[in-house]
PDB file of N, CA and C in Angstrom:
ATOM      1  N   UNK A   1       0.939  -3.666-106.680  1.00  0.00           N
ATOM      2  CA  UNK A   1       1.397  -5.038-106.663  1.00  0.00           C
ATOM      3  C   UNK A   1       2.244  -5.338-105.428  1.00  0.00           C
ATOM      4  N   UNK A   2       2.799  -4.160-105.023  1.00  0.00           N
ATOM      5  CA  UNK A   2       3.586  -4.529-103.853  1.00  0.00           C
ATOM      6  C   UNK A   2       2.526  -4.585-102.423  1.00  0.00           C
ATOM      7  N   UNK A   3       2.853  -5.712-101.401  1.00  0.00           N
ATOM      8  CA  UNK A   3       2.599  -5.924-100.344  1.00  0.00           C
ATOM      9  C   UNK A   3       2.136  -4.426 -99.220  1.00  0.00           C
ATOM     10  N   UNK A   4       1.191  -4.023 -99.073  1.00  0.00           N
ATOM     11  CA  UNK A   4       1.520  -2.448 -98.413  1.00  0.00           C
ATOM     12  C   UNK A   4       1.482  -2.812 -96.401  1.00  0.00           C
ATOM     13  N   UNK A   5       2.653  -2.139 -96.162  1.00  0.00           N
ATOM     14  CA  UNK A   5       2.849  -2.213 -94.603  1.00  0.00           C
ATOM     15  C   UNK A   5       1.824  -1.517 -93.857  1.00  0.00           C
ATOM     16  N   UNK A   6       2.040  -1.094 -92.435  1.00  0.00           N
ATOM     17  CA  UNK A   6       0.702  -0.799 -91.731  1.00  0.00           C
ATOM     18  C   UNK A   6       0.564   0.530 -91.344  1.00  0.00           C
ATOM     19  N   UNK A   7       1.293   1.393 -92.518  1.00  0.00           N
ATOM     20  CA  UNK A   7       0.802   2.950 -92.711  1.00  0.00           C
ATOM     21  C   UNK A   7       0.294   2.753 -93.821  1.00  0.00           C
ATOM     22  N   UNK A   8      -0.218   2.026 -94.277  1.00  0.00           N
ATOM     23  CA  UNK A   8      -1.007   1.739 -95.953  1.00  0.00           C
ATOM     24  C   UNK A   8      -0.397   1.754 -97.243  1.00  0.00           C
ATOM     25  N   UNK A   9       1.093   2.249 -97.332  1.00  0.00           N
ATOM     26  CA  UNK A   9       2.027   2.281 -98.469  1.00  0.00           C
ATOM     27  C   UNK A   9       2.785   0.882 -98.348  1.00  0.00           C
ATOM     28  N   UNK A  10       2.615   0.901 -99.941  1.00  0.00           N
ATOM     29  CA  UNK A  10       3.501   0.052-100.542  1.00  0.00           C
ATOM     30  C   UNK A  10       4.629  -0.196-100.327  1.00  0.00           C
ATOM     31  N   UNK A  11       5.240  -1.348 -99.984  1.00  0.00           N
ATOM     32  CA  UNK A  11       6.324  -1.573 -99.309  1.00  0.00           C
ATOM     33  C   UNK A  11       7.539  -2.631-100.048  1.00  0.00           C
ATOM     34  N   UNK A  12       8.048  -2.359-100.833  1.00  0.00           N
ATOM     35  CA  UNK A  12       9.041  -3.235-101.460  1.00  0.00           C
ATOM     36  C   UNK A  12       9.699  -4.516-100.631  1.00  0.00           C
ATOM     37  N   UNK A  13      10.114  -3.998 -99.346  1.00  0.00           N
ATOM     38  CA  UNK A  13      11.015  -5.076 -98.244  1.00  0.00           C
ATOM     39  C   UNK A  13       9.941  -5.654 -97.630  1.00  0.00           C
ATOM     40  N   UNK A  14       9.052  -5.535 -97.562  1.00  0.00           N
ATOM     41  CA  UNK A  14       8.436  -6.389 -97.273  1.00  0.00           C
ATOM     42  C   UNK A  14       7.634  -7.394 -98.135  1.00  0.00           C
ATOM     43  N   UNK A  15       7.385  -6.952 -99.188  1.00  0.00           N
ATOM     44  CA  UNK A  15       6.944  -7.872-100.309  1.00  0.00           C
ATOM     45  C   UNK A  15       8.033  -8.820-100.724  1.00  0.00           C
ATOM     46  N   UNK A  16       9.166  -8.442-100.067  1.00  0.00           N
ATOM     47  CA  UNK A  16      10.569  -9.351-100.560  1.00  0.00           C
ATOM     48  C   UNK A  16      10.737 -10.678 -99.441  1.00  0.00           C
ATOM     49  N   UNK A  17      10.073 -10.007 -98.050  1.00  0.00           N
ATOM     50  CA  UNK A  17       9.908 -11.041 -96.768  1.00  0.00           C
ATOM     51  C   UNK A  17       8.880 -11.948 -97.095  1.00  0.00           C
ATOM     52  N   UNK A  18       7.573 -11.172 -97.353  1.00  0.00           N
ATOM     53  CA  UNK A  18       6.519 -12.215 -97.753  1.00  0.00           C
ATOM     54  C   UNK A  18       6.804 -13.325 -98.280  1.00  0.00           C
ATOM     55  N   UNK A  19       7.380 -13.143 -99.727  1.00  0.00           N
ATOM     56  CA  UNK A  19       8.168 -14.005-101.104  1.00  0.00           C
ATOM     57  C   UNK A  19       8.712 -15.227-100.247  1.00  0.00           C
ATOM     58  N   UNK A  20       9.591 -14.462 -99.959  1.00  0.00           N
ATOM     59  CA  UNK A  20      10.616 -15.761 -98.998  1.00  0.00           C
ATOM     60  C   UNK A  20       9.950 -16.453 -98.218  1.00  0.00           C
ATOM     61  N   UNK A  21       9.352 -15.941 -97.311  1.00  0.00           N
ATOM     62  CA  UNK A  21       8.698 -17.109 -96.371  1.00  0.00           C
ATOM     63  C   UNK A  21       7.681 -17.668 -97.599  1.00  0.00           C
ATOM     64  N   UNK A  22       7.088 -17.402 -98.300  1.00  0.00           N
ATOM     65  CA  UNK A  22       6.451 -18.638 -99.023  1.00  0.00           C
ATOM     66  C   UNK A  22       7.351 -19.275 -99.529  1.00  0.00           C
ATOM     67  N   UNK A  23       8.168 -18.833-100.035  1.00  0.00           N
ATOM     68  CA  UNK A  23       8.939 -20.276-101.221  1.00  0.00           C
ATOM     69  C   UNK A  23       9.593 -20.923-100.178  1.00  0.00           C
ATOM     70  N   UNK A  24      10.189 -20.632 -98.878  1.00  0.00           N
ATOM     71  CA  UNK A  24      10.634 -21.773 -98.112  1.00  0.00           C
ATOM     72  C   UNK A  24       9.501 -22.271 -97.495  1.00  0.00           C
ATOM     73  N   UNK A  25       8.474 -22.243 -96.645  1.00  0.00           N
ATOM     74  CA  UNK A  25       7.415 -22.584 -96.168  1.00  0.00           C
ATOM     75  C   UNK A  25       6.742 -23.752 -97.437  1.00  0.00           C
ATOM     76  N   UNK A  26       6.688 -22.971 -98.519  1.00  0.00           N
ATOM     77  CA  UNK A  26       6.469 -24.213 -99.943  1.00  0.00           C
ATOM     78  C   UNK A  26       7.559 -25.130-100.058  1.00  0.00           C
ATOM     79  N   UNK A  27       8.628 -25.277-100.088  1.00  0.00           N
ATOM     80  CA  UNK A  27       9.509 -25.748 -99.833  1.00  0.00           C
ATOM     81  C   UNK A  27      10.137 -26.958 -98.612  1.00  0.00           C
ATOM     82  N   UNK A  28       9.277 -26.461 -97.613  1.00  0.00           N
ATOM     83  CA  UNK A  28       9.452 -27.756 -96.417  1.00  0.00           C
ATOM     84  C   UNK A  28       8.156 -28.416 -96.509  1.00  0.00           C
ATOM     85  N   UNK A  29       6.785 -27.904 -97.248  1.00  0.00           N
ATOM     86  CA  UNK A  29       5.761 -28.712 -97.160  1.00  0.00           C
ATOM     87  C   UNK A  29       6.066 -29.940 -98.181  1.00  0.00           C
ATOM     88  N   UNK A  30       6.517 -29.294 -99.753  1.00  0.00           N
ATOM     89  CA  UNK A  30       6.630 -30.188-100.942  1.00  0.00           C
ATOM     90  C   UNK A  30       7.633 -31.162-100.511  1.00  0.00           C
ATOM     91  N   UNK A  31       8.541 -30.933 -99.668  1.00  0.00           N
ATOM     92  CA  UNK A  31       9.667 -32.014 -99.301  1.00  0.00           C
ATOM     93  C   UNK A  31       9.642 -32.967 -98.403  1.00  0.00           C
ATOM     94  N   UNK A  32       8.034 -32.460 -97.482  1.00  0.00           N
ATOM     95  CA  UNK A  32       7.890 -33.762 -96.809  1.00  0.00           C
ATOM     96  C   UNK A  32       7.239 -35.095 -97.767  1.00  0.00           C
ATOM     97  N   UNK A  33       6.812 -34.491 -99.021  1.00  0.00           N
ATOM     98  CA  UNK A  33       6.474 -35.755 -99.873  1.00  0.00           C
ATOM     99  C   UNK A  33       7.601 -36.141-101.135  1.00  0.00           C
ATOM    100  N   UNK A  34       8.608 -35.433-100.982  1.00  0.00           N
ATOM    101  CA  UNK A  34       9.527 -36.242-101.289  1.00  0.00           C
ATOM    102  C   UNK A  34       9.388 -36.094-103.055  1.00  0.00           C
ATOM    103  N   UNK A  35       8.238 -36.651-103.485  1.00  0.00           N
ATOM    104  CA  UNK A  35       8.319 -36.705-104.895  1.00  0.00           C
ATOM    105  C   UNK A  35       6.790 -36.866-105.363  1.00  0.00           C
ATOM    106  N   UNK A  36       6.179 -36.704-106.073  1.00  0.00           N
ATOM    107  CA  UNK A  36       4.966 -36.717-107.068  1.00  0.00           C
ATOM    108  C   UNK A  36       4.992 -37.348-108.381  1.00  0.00           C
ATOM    109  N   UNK A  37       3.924 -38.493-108.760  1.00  0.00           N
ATOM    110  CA  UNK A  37       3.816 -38.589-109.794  1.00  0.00           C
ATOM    111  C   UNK A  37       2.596 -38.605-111.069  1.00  0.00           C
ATOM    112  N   UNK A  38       2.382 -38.472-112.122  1.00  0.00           N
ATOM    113  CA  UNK A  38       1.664 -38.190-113.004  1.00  0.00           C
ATOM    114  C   UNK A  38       2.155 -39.021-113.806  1.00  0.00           C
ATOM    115  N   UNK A  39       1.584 -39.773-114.103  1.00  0.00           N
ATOM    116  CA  UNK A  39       1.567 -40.850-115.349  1.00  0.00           C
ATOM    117  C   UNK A  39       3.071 -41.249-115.070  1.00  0.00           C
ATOM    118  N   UNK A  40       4.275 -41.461-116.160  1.00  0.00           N
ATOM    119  CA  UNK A  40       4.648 -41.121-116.706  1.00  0.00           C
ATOM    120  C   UNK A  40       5.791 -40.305-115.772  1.00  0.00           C
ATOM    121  N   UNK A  41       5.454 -39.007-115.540  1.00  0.00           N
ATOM    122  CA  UNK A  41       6.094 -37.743-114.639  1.00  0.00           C
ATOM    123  C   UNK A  41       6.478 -38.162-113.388  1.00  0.00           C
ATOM    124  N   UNK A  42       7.781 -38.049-113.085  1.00  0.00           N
ATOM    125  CA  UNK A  42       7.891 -38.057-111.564  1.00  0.00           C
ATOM    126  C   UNK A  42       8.187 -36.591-111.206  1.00  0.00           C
ATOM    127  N   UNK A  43       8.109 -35.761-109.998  1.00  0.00           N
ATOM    128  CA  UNK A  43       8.724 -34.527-109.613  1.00  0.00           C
ATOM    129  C   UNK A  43       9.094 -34.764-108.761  1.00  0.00           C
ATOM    130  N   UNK A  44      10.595 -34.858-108.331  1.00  0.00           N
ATOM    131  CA  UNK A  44      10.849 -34.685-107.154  1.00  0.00           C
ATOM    132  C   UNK A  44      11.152 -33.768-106.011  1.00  0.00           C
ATOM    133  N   UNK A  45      11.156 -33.748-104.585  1.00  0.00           N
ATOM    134  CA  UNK A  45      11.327 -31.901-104.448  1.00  0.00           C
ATOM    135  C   UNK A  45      12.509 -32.413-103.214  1.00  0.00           C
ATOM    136  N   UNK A  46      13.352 -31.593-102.963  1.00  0.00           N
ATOM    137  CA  UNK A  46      14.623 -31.961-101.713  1.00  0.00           C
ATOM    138  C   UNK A  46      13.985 -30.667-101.295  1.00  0.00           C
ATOM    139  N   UNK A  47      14.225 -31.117 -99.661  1.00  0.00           N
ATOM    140  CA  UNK A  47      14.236 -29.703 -98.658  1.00  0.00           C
ATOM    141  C   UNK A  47      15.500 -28.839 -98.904  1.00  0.00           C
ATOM    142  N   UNK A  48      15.358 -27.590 -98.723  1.00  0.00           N
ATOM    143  CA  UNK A  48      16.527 -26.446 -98.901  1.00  0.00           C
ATOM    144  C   UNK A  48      17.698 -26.872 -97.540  1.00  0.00           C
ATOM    145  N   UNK A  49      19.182 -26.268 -97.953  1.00  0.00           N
ATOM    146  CA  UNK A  49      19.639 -26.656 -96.699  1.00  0.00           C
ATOM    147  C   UNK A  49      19.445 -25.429 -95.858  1.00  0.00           C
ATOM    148  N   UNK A  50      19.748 -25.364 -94.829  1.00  0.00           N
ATOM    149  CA  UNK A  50      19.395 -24.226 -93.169  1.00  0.00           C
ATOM    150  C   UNK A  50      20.086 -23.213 -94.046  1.00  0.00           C
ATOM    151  N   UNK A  51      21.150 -23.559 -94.526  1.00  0.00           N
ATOM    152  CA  UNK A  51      22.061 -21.993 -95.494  1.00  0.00           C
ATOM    153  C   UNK A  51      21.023 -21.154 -95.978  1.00  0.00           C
ATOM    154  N   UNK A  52      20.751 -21.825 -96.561  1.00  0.00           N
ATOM    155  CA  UNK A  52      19.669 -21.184 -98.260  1.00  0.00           C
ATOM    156  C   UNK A  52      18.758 -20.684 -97.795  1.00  0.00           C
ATOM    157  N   UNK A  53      18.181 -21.528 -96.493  1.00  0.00           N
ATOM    158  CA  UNK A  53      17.038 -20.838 -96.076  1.00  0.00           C
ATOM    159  C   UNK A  53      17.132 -19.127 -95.116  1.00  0.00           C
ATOM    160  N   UNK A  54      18.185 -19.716 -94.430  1.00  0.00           N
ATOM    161  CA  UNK A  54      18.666 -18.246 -93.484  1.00  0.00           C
ATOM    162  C   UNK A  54      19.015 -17.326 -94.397  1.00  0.00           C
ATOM    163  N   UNK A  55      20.005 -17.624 -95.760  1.00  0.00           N
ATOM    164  CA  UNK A  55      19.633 -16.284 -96.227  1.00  0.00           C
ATOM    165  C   UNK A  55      18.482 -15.965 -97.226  1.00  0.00           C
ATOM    166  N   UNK A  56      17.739 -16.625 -97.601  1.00  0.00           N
ATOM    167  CA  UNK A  56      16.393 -16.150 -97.796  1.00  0.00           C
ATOM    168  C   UNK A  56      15.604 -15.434 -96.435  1.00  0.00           C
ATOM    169  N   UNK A  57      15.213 -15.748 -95.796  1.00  0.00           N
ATOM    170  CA  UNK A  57      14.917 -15.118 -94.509  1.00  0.00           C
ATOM    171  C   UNK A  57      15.521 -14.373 -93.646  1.00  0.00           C
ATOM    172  N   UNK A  58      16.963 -14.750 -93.705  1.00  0.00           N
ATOM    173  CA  UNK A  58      17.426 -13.337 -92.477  1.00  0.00           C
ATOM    174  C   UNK A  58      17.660 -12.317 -93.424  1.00  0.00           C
ATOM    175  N   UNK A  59      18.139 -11.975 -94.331  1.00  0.00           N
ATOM    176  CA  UNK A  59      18.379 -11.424 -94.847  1.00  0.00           C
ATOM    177  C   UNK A  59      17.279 -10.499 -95.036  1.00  0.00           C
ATOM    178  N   UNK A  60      15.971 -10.907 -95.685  1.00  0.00           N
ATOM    179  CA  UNK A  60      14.946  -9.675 -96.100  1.00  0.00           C
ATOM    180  C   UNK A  60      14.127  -9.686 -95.074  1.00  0.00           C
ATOM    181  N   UNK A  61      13.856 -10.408 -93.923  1.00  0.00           N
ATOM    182  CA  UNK A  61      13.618 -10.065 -92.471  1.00  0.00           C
ATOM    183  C   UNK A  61      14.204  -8.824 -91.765  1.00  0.00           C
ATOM    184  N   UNK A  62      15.666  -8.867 -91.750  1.00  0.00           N
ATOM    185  CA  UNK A  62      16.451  -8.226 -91.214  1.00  0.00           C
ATOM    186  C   UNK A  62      16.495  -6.704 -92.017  1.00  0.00           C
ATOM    187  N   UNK A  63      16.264  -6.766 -93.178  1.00  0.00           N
ATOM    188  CA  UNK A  63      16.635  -5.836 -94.042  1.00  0.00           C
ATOM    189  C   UNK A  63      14.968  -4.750 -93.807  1.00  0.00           C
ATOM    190  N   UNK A  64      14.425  -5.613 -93.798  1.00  0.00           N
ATOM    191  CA  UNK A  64      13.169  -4.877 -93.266  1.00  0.00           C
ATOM    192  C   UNK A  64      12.520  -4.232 -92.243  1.00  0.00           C
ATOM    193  N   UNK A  65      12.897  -5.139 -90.885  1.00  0.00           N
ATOM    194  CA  UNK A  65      12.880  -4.536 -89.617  1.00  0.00           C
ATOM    195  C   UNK A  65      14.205  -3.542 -89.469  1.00  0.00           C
ATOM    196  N   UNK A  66      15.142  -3.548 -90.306  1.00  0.00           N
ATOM    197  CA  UNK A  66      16.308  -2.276 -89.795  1.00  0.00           C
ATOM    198  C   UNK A  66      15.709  -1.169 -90.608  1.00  0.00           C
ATOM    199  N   UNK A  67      14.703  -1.110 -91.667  1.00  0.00           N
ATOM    200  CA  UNK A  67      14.469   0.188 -92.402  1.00  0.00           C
ATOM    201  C   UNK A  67      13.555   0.405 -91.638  1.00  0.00           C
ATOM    202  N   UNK A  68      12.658  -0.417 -90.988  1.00  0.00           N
ATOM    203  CA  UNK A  68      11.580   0.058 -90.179  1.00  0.00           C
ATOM    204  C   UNK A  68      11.778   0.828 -88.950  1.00  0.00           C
ATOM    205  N   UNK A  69      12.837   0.512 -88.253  1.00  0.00           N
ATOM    206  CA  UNK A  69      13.275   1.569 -86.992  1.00  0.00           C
ATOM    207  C   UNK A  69      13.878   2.296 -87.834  1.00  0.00           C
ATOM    208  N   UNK A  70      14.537   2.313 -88.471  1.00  0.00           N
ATOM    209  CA  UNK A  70      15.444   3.520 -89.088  1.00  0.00           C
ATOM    210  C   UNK A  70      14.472   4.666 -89.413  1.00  0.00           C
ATOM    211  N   UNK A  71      12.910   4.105 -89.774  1.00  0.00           N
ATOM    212  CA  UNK A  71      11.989   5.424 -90.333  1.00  0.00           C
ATOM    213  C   UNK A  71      11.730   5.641 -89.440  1.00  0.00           C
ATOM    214  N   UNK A  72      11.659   5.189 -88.038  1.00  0.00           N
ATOM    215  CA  UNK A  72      10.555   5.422 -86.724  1.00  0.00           C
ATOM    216  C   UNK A  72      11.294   6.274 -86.257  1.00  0.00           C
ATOM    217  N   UNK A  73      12.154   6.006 -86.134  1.00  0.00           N
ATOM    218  CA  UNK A  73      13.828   6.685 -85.178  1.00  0.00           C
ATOM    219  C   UNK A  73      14.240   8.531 -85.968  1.00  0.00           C
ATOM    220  N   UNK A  74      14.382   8.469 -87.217  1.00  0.00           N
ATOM    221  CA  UNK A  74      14.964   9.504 -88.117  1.00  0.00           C
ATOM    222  C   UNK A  74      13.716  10.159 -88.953  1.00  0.00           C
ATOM    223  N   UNK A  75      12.893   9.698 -88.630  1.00  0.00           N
ATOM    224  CA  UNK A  75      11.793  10.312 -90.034  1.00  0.00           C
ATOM    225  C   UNK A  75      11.107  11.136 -88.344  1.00  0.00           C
ATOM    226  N   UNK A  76      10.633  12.206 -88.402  1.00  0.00           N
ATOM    227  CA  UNK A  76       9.225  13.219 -88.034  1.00  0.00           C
ATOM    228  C   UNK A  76       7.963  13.024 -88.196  1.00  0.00           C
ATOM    229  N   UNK A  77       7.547  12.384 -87.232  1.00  0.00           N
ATOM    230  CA  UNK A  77       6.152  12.006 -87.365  1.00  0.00           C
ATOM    231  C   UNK A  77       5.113  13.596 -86.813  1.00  0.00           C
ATOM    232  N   UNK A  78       3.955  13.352 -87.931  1.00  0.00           N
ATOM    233  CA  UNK A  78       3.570  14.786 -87.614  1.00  0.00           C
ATOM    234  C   UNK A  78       3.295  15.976 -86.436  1.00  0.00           C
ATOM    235  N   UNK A  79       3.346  14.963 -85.321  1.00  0.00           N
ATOM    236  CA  UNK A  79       3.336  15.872 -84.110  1.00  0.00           C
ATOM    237  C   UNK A  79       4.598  16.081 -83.887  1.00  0.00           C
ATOM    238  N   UNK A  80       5.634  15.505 -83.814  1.00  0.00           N
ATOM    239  CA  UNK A  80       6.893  16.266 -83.584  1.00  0.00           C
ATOM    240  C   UNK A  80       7.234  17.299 -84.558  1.00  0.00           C
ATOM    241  N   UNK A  81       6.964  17.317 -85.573  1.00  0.00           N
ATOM    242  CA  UNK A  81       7.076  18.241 -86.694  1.00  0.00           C
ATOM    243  C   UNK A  81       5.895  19.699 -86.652  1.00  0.00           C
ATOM    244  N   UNK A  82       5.179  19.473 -85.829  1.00  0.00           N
ATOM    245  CA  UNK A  82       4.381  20.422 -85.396  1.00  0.00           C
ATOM    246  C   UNK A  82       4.609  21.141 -83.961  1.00  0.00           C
ATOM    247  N   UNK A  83       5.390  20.137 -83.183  1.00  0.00           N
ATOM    248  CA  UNK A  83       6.074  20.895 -81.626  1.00  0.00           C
ATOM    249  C   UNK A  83       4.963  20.437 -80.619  1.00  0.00           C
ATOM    250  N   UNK A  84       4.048  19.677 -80.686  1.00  0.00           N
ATOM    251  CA  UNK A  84       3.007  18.780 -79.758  1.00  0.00           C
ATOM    252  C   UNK A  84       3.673  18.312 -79.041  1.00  0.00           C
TER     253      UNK A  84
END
């Protein structure tokens, strides 16, 4: 179920980046119409403010690209671990 990064494993922080950019990306589309109605039903939708959105996005952006050098940097990729 989780999103898998581009060594083919499943990737939690990034399934958490994905998330976010949709619900804000859903979020500035539904708000350029303001409101919807159905019979009866109105829905209305407000755009998020820049807050809400930066930390939806910097946050699991950031949180993701720092685990990603952190594995590149500290983890042994198999030729160094072999002395190549």
């Amino acid at each position: 179920m989780w999103v898998k990064n581009t060594t083919g494993k499943p990737d939690a922080m990034l399934t958490f980046a994905v998330i976010s950019f949709a619900v804000v990306t859903a979020n500035l589309m539904l708000a350029t119409f303001e409101s919807i109605s159905f019979g009866d039903t109105n829905i209305s939708f407000q755009i998020l403010e820049s807050s809400t959105m930066t930390a939806y996005l910097g946050a699991t952006f950031t949180a993701y690209v720092t685990r990603r050098w952190t594995d590149k940097k500290y983890v042994e990729t198999p030729e160094e671990a072999s002395g190549e």
